[in-house]
N, C-alpha and C. Protein backbone atom coordinates (compact mmCIF):
# COMPACT_ATOMS: atom_id res chain seq x y z
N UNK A 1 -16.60 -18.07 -9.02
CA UNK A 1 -16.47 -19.50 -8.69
C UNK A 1 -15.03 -19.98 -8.60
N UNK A 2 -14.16 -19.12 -9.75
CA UNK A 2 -13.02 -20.16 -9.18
C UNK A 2 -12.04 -19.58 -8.26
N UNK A 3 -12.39 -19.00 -7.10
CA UNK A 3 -12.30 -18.55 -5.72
C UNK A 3 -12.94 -19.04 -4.69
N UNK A 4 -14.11 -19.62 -4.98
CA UNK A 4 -15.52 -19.93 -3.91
C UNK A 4 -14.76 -20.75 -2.68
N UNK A 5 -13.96 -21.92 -3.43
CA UNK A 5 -13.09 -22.61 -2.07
C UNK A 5 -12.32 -21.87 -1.33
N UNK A 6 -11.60 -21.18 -2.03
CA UNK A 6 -10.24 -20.20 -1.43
C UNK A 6 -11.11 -19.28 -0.30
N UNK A 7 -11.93 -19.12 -0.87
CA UNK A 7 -12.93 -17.85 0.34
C UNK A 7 -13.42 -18.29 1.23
N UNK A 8 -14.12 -19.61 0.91
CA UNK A 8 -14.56 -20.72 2.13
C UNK A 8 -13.43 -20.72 3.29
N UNK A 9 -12.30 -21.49 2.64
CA UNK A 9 -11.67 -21.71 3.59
C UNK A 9 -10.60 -20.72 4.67
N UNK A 10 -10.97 -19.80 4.45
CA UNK A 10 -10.29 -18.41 4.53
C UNK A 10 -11.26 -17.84 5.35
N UNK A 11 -12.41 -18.50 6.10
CA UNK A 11 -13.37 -17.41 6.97
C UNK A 11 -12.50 -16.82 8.12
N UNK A 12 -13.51 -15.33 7.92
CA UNK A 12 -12.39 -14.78 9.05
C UNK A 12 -11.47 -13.64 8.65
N UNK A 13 -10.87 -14.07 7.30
CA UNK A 13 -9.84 -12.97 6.73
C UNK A 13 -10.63 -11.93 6.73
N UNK A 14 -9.58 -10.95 7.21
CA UNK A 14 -10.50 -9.25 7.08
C UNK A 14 -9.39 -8.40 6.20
N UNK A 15 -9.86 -7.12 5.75
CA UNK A 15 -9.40 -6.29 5.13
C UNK A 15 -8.65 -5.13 6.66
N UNK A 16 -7.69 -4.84 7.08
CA UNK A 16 -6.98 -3.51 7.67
C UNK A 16 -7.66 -2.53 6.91
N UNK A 17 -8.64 -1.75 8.27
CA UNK A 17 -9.06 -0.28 7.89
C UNK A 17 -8.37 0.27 9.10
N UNK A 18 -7.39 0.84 8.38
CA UNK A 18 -6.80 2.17 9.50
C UNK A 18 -7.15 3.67 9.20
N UNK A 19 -6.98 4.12 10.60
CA UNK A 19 -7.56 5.11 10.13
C UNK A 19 -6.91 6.45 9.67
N UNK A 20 -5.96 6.77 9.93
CA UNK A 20 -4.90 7.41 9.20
C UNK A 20 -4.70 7.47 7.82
N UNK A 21 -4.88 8.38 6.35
CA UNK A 21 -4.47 8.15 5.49
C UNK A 21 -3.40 8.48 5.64
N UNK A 22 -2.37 9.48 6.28
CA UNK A 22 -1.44 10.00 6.14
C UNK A 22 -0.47 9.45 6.82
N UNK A 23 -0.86 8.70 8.19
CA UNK A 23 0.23 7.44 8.51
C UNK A 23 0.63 6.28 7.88
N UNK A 24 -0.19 5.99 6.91
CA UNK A 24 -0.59 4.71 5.82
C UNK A 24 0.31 4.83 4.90
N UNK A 25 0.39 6.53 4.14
CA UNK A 25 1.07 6.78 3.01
C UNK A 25 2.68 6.80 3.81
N UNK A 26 2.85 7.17 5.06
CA UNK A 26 4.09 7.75 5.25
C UNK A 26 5.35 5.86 5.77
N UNK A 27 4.47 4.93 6.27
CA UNK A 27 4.85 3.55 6.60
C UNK A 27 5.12 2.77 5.48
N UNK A 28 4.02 3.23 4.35
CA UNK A 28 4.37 2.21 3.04
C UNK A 28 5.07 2.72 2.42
N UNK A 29 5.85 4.17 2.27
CA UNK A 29 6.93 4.70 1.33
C UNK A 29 7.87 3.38 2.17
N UNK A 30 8.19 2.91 3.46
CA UNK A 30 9.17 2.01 4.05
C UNK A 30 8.89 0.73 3.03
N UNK A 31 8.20 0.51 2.54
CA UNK A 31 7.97 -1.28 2.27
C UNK A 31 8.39 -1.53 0.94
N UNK A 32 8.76 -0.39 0.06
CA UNK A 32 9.02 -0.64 -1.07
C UNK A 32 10.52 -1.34 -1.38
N UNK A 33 10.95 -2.44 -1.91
CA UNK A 33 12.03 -3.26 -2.09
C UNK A 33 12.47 -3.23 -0.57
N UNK A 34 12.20 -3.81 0.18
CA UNK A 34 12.77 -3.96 1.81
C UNK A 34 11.73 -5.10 2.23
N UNK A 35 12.64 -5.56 3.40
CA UNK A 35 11.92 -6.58 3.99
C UNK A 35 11.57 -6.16 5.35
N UNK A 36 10.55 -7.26 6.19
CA UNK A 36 9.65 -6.85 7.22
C UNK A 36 10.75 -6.31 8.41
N UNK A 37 11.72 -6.77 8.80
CA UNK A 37 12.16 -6.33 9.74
C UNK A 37 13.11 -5.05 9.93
N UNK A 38 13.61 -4.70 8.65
CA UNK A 38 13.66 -3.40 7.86
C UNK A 38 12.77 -2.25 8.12
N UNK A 39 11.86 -2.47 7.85
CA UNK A 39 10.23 -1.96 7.44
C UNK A 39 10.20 -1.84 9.06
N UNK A 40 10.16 -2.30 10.01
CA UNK A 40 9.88 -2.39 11.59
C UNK A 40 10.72 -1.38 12.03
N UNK A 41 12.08 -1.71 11.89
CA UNK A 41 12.59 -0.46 12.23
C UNK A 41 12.68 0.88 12.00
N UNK A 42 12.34 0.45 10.58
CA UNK A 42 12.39 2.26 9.52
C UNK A 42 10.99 2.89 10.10
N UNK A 43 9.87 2.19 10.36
CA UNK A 43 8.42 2.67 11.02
C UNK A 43 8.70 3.50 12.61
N UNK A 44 9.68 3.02 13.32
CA UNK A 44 9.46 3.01 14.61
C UNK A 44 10.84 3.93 14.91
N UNK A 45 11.76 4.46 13.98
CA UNK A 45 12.20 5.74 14.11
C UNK A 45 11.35 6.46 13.50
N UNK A 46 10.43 6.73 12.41
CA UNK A 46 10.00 7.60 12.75
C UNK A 46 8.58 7.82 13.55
N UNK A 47 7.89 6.65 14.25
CA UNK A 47 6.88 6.69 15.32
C UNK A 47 7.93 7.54 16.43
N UNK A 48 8.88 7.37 16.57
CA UNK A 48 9.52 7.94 17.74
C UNK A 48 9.68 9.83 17.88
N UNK A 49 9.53 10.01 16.89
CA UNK A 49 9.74 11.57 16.73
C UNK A 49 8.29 12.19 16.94
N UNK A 50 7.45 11.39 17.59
CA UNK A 50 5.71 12.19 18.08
C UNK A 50 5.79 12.30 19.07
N UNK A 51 4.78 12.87 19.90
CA UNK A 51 4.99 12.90 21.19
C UNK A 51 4.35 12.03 21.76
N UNK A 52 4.49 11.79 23.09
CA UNK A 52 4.13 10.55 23.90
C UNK A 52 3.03 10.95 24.41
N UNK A 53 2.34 9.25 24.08
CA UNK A 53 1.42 8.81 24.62
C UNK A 53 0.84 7.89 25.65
N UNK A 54 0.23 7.65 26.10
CA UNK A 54 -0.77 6.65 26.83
C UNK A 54 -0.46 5.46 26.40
N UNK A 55 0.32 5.39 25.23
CA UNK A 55 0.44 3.41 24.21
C UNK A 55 1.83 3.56 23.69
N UNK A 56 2.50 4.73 23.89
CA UNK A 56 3.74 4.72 23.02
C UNK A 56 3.43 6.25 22.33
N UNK A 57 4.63 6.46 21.91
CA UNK A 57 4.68 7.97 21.30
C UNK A 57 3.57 7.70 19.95
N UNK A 58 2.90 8.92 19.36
CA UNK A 58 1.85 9.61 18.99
C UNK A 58 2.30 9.91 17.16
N UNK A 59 1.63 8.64 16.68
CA UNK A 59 2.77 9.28 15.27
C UNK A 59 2.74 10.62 14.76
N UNK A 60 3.91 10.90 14.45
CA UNK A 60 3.88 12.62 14.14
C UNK A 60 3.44 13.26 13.19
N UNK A 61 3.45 14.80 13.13
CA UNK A 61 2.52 14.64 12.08
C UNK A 61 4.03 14.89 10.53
N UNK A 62 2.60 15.21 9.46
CA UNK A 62 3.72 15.33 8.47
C UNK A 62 4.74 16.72 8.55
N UNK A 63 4.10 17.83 8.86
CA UNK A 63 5.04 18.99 9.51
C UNK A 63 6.69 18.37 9.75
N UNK A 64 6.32 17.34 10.97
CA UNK A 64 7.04 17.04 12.02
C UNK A 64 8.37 16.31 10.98
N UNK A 65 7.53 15.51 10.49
CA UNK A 65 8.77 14.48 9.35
C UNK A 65 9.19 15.41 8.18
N UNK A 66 8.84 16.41 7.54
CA UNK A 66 9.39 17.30 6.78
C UNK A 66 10.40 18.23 7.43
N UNK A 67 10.06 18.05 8.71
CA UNK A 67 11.43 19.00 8.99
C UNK A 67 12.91 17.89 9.25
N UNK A 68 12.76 16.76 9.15
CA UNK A 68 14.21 16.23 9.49
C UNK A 68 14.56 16.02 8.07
N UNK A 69 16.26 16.70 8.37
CA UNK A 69 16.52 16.79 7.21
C UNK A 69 17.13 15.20 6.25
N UNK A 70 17.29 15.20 4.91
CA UNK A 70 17.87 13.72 4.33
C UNK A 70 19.00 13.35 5.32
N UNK A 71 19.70 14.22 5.32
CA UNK A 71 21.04 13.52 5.82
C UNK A 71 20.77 12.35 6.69
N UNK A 72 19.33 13.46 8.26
CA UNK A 72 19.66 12.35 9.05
C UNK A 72 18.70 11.45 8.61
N UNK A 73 18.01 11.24 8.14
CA UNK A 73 17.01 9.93 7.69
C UNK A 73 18.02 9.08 6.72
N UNK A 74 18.94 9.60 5.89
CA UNK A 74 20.07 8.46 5.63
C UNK A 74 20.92 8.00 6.78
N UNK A 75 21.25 8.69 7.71
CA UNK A 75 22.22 8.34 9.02
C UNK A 75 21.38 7.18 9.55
N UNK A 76 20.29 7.39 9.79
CA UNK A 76 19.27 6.12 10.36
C UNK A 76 18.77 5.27 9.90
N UNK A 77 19.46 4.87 8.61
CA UNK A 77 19.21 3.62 7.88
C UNK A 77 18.46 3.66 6.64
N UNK A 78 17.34 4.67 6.28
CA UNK A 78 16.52 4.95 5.33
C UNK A 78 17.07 5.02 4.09
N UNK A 79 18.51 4.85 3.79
CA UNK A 79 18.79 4.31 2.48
C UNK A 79 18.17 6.10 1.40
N UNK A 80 17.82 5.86 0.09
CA UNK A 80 17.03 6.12 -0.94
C UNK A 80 15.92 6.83 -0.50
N UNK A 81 15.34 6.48 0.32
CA UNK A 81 14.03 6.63 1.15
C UNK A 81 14.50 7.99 2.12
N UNK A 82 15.42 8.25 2.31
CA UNK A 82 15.81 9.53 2.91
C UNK A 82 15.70 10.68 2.64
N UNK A 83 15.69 10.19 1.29
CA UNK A 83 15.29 11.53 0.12
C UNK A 83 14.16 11.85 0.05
N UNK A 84 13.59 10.94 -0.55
CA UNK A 84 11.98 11.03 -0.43
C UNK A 84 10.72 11.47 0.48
N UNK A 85 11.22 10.58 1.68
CA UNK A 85 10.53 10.38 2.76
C UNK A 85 10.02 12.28 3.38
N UNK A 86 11.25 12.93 3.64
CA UNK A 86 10.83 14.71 3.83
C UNK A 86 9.95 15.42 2.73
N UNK A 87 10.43 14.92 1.41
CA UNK A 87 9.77 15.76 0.08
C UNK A 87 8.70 15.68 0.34
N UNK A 88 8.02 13.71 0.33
CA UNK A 88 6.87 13.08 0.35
C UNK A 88 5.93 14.28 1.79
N UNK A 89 6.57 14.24 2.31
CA UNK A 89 5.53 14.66 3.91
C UNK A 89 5.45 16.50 3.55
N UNK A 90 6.78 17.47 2.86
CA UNK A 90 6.20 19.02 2.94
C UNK A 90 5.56 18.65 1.90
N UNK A 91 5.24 17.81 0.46
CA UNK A 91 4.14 18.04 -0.80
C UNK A 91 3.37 17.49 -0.15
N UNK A 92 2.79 16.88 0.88
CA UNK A 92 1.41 16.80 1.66
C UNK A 92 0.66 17.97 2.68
N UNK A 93 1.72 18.75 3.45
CA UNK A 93 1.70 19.93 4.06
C UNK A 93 1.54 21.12 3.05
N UNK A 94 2.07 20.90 2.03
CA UNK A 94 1.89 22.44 1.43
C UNK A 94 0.47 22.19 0.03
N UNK A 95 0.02 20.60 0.12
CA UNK A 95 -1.29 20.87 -0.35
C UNK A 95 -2.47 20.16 0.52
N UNK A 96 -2.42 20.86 2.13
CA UNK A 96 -3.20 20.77 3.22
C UNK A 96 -2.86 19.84 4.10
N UNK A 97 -1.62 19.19 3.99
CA UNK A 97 -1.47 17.91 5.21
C UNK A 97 -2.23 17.15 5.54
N UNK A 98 -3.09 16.45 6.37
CA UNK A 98 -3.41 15.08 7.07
C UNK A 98 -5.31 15.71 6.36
N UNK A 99 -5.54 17.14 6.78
CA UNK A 99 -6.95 16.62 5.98
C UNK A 99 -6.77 16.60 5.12
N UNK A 100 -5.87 17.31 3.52
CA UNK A 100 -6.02 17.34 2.32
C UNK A 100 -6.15 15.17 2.08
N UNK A 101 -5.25 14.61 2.56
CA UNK A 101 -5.33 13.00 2.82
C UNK A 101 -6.38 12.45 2.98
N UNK A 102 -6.93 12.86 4.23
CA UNK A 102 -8.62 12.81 4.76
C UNK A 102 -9.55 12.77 3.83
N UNK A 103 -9.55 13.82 3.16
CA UNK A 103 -10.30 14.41 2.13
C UNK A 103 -10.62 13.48 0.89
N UNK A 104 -9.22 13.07 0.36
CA UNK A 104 -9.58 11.34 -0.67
C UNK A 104 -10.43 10.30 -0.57
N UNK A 105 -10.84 10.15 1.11
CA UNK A 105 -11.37 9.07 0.88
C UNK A 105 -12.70 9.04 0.56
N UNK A 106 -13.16 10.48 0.18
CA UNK A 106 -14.97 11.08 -0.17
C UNK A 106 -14.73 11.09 -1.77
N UNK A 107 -13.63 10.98 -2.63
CA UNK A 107 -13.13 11.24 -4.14
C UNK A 107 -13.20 9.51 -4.53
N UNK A 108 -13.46 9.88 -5.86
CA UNK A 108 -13.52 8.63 -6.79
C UNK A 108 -11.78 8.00 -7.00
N UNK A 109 -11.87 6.37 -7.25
CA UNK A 109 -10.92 5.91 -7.31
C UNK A 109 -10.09 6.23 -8.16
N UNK A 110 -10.26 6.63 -9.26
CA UNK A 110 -9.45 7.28 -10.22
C UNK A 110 -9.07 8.76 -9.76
N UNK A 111 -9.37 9.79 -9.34
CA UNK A 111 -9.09 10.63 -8.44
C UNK A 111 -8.16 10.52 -7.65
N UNK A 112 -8.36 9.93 -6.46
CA UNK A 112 -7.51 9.53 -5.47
C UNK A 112 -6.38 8.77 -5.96
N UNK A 113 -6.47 7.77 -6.99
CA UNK A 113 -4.74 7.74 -7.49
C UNK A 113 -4.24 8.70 -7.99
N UNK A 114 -5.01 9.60 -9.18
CA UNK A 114 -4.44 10.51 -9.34
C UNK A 114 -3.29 11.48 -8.29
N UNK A 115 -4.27 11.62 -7.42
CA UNK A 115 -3.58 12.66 -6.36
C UNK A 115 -2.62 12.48 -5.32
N UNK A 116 -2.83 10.58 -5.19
CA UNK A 116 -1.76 9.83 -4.53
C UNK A 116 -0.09 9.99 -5.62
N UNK A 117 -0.35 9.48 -6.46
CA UNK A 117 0.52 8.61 -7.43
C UNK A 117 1.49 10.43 -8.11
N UNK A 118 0.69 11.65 -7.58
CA UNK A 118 1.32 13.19 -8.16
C UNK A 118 2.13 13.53 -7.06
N UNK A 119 2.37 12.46 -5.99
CA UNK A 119 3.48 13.02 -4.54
C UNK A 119 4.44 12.42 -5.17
N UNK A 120 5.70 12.67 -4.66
CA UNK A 120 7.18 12.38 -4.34
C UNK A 120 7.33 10.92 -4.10
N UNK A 121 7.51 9.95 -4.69
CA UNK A 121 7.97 8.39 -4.43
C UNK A 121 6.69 7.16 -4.46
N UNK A 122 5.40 8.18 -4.91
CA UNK A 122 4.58 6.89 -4.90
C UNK A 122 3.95 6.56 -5.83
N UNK A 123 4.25 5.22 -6.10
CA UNK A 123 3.78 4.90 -7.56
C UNK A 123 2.51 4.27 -7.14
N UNK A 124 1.96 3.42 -8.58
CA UNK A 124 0.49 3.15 -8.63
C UNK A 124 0.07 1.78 -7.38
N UNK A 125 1.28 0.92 -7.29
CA UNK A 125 1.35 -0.39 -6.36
C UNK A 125 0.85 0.59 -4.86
N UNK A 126 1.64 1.59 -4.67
CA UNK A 126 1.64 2.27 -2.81
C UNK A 126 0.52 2.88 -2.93
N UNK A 127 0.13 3.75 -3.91
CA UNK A 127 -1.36 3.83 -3.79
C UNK A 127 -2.51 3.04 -3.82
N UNK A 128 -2.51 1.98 -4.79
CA UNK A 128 -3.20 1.13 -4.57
C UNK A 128 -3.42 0.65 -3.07
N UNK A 129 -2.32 0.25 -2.08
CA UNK A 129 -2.31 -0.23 -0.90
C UNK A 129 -2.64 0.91 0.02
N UNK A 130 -1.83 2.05 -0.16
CA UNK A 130 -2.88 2.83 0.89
C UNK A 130 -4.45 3.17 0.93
N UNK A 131 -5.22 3.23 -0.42
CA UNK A 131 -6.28 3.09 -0.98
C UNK A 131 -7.37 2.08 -0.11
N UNK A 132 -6.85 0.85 -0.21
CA UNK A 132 -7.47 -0.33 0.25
C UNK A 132 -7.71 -0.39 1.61
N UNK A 133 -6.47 -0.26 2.53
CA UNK A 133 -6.37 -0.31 3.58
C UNK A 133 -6.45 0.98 4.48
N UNK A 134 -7.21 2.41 4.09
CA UNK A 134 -7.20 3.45 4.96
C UNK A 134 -7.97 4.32 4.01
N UNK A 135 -8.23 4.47 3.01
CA UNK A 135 -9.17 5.20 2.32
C UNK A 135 -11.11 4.35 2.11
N UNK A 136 -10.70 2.70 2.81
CA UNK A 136 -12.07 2.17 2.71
C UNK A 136 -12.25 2.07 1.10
N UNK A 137 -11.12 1.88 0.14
CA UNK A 137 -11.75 2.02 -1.40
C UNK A 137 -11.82 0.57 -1.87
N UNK A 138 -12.90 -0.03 -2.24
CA UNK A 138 -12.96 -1.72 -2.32
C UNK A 138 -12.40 -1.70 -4.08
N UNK A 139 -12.30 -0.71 -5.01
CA UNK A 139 -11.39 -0.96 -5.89
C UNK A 139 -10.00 -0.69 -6.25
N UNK A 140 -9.18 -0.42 -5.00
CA UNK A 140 -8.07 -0.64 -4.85
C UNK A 140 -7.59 -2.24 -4.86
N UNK A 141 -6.68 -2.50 -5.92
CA UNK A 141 -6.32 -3.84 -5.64
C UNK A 141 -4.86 -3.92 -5.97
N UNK A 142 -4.04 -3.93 -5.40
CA UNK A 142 -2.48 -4.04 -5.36
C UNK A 142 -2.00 -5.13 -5.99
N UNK A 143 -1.67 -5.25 -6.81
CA UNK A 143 -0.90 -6.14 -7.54
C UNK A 143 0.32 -6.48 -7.44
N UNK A 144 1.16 -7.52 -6.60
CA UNK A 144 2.58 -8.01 -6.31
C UNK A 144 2.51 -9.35 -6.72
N UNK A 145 3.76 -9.47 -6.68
CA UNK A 145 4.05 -11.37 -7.62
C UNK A 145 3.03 -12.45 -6.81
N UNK A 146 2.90 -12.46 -5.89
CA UNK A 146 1.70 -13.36 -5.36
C UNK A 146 0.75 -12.85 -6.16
N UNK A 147 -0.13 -11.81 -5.94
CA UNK A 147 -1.20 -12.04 -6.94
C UNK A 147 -1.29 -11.82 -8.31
N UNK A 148 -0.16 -11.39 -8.86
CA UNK A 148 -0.02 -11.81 -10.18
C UNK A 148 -0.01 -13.21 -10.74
N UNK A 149 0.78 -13.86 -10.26
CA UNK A 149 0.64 -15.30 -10.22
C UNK A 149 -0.63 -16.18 -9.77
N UNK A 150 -1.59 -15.61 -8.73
CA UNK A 150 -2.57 -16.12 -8.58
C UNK A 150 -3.72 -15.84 -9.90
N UNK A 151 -3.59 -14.26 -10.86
CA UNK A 151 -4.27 -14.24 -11.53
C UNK A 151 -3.80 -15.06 -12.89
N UNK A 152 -2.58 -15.48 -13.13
CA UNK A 152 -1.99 -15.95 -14.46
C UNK A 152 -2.66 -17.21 -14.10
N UNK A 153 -2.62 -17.94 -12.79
CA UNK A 153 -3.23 -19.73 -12.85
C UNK A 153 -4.68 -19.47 -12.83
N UNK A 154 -5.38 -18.59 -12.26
CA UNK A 154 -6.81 -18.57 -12.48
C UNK A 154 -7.36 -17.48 -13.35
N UNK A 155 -7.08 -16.49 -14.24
CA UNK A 155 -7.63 -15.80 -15.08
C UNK A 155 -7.16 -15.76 -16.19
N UNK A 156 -5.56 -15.56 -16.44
CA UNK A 156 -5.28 -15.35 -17.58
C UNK A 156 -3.86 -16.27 -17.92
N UNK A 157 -4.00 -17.05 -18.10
CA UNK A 157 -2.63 -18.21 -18.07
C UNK A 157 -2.29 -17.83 -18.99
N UNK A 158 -2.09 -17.19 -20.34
CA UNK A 158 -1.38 -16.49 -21.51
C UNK A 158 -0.19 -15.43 -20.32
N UNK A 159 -1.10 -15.16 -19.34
CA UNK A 159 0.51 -14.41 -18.12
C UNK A 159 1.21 -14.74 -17.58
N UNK A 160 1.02 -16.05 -17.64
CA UNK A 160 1.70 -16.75 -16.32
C UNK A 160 3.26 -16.86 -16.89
N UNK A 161 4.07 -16.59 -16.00
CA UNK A 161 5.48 -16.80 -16.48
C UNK A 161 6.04 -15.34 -16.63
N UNK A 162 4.90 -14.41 -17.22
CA UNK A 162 5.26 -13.09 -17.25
C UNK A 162 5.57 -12.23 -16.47
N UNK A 163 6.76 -11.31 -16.70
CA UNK A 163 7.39 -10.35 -16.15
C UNK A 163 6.32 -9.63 -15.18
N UNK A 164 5.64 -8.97 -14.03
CA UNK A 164 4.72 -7.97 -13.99
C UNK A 164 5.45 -6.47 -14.42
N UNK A 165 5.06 -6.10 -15.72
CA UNK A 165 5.59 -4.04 -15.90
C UNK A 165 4.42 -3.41 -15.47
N UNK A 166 4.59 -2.23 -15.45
CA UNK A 166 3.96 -1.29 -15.35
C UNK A 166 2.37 -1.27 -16.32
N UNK A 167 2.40 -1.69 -17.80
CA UNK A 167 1.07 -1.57 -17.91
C UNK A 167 0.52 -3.26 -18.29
N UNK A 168 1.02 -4.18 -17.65
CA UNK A 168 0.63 -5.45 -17.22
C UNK A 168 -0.04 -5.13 -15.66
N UNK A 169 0.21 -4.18 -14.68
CA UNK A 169 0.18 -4.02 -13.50
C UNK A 169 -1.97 -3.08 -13.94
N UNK A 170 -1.57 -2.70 -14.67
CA UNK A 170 -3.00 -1.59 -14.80
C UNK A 170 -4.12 -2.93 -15.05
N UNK A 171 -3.84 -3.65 -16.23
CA UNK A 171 -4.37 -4.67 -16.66
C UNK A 171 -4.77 -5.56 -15.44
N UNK A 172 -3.84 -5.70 -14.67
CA UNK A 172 -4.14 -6.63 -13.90
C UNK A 172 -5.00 -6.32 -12.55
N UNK A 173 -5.25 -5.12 -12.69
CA UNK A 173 -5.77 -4.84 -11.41
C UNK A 173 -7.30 -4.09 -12.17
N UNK A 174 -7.28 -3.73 -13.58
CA UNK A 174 -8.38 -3.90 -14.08
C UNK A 174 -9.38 -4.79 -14.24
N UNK A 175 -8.58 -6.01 -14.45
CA UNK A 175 -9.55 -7.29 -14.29
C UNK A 175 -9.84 -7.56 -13.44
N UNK A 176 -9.15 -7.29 -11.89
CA UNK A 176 -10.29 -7.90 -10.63
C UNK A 176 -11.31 -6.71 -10.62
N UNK A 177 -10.96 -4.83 -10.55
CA UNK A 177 -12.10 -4.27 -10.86
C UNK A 177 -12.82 -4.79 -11.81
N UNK A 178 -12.78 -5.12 -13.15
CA UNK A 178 -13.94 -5.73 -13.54
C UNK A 178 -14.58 -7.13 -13.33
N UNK A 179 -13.95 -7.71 -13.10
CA UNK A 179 -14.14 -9.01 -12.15
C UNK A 179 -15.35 -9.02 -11.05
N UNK A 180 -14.85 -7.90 -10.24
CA UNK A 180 -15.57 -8.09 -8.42
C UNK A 180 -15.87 -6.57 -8.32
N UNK A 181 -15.86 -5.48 -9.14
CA UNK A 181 -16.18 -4.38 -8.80
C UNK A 181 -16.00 -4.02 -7.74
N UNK A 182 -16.49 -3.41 -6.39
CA UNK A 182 -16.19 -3.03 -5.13
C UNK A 182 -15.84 -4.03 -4.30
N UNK A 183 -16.01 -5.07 -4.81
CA UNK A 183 -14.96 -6.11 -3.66
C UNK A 183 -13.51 -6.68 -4.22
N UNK A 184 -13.26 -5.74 -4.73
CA UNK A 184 -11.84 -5.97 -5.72
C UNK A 184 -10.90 -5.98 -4.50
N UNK A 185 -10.85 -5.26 -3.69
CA UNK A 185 -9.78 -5.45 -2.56
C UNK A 185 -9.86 -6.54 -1.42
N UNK A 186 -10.99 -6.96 -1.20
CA UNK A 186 -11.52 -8.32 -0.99
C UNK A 186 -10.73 -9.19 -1.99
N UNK A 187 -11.14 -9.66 -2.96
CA UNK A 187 -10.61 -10.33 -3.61
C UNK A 187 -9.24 -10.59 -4.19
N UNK A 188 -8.45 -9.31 -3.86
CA UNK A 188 -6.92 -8.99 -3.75
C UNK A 188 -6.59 -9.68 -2.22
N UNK A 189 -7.35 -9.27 -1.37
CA UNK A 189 -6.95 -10.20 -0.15
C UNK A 189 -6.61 -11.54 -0.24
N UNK A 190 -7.88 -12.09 -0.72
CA UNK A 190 -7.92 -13.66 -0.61
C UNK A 190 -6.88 -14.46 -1.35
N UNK A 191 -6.83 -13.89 -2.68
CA UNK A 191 -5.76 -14.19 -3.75
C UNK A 191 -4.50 -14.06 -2.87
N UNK A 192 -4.25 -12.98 -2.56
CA UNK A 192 -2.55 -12.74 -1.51
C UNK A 192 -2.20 -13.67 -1.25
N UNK A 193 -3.47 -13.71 -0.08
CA UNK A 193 -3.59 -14.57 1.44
C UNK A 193 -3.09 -16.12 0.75
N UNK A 194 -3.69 -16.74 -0.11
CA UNK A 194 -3.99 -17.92 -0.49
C UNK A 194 -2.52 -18.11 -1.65
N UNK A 195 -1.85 -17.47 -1.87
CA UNK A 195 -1.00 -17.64 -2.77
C UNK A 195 0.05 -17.51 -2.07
N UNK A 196 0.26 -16.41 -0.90
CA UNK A 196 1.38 -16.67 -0.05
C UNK A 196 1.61 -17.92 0.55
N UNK A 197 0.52 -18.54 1.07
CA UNK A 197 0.42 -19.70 2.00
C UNK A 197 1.01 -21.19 1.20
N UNK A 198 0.55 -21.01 -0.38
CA UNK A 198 0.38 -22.61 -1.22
C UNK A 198 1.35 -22.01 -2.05
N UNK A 199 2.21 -21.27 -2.32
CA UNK A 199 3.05 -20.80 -3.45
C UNK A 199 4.05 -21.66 -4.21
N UNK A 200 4.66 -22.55 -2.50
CA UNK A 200 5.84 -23.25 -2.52
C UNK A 200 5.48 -24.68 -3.22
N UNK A 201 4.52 -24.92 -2.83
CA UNK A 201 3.66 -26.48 -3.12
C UNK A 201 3.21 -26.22 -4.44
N UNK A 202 3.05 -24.96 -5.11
CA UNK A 202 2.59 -24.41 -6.37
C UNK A 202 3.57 -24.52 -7.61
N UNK A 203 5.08 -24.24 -6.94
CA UNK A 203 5.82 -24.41 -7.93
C UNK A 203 6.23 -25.27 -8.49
């Protein structure tokens, strides 16, 4: 109930099912501390290294991004992420590449973080989001200062004000799983959606 308006007025919002796990994991290593137009460019050097298609070049596979070395993924802006970004793509190739990825989205949610969150640069937040949006898992729920803040004014106001750490982040994404069970990422939507929009008027 104390969502029922927020959801009302929100018809329409959908959840992103892509279908790629392995393009999902390799775009959101970009989003971590960076902003969107950052994130646009860092995506679209490496969309550029696939081969061409019918819509634009063919994102590549992980093979393809494990072979460029850090240097040049630091030369092209990738910062930190230069490092990572090759490790992240051969520890996906050398435990089966794009199907071993595939393969998660038939494994239990605790599983699939497991096996997300044991690669090179991704913590429990990037799994959570690739989870939601390309594994089809409705108890993935990503927890960022929007919906932390949406849960401190409507669930737990003893949080509100609070730092989000690491096992405030478990907590918090425990309670919409226990909350909404399989529509936990649903309900991570709406909260986002609705807290990005009223945040400013909120403070």
């Amino acid at each position: 109930p104390e969502i029922g308006p927020t959801v009302r007025s929100m018809h329409g919002l959908r959840r992103l099912r892509r279908r790629s796990v392995a393009e999902t994991l390799v775009t959101f290593l970009c989003t971590a501390n960076n902003h969107l137009p950052r994130i646009e460019s860092m995506v679209e050097r490496i969309a550029g290294l696939g081969e061409p298609g019918p819509f634009g070049p063919i994102f590549p596979s992980l093979a393809r991004i494990a072979e460029v070395p850090e240097s040049e993924w630091r030369s092209a802006g990738f910062g930190y992420r230069g490092a990572s970004l090759p490790k992240l793509a051969a520890e996906c190739v050398a435990r089966g590449g794009e199907a071993y990825l595939a393969g998660l989205k038939n494994a239990e949610y605790a599983e699939q973080t497991r096996a997300l969150t044991s690669l090179p640069g991704i913590g429990p937040k990037l799994a959570d989001c690739v989870l939601m949006l390309s594994a089809r898992q409705g108890l993935a729920a990503p927890v960022d200062v929007h919906v932390w803040r949406a849960i401190g004014r409507l669930y737990r106001p003893d949080w509100a004000g609070q730092p989000l750490t690491p096992a405030r982040y478990r907590d918090a994404g425990g309670l919409l799983r226990d909350r909404f069970g399989e529509l936990a990422a649903d309900a991570q939507q709406v909260l986002f959606a609705d807290e990005l929009i009223h945040w400013r008027g909120r403070r």
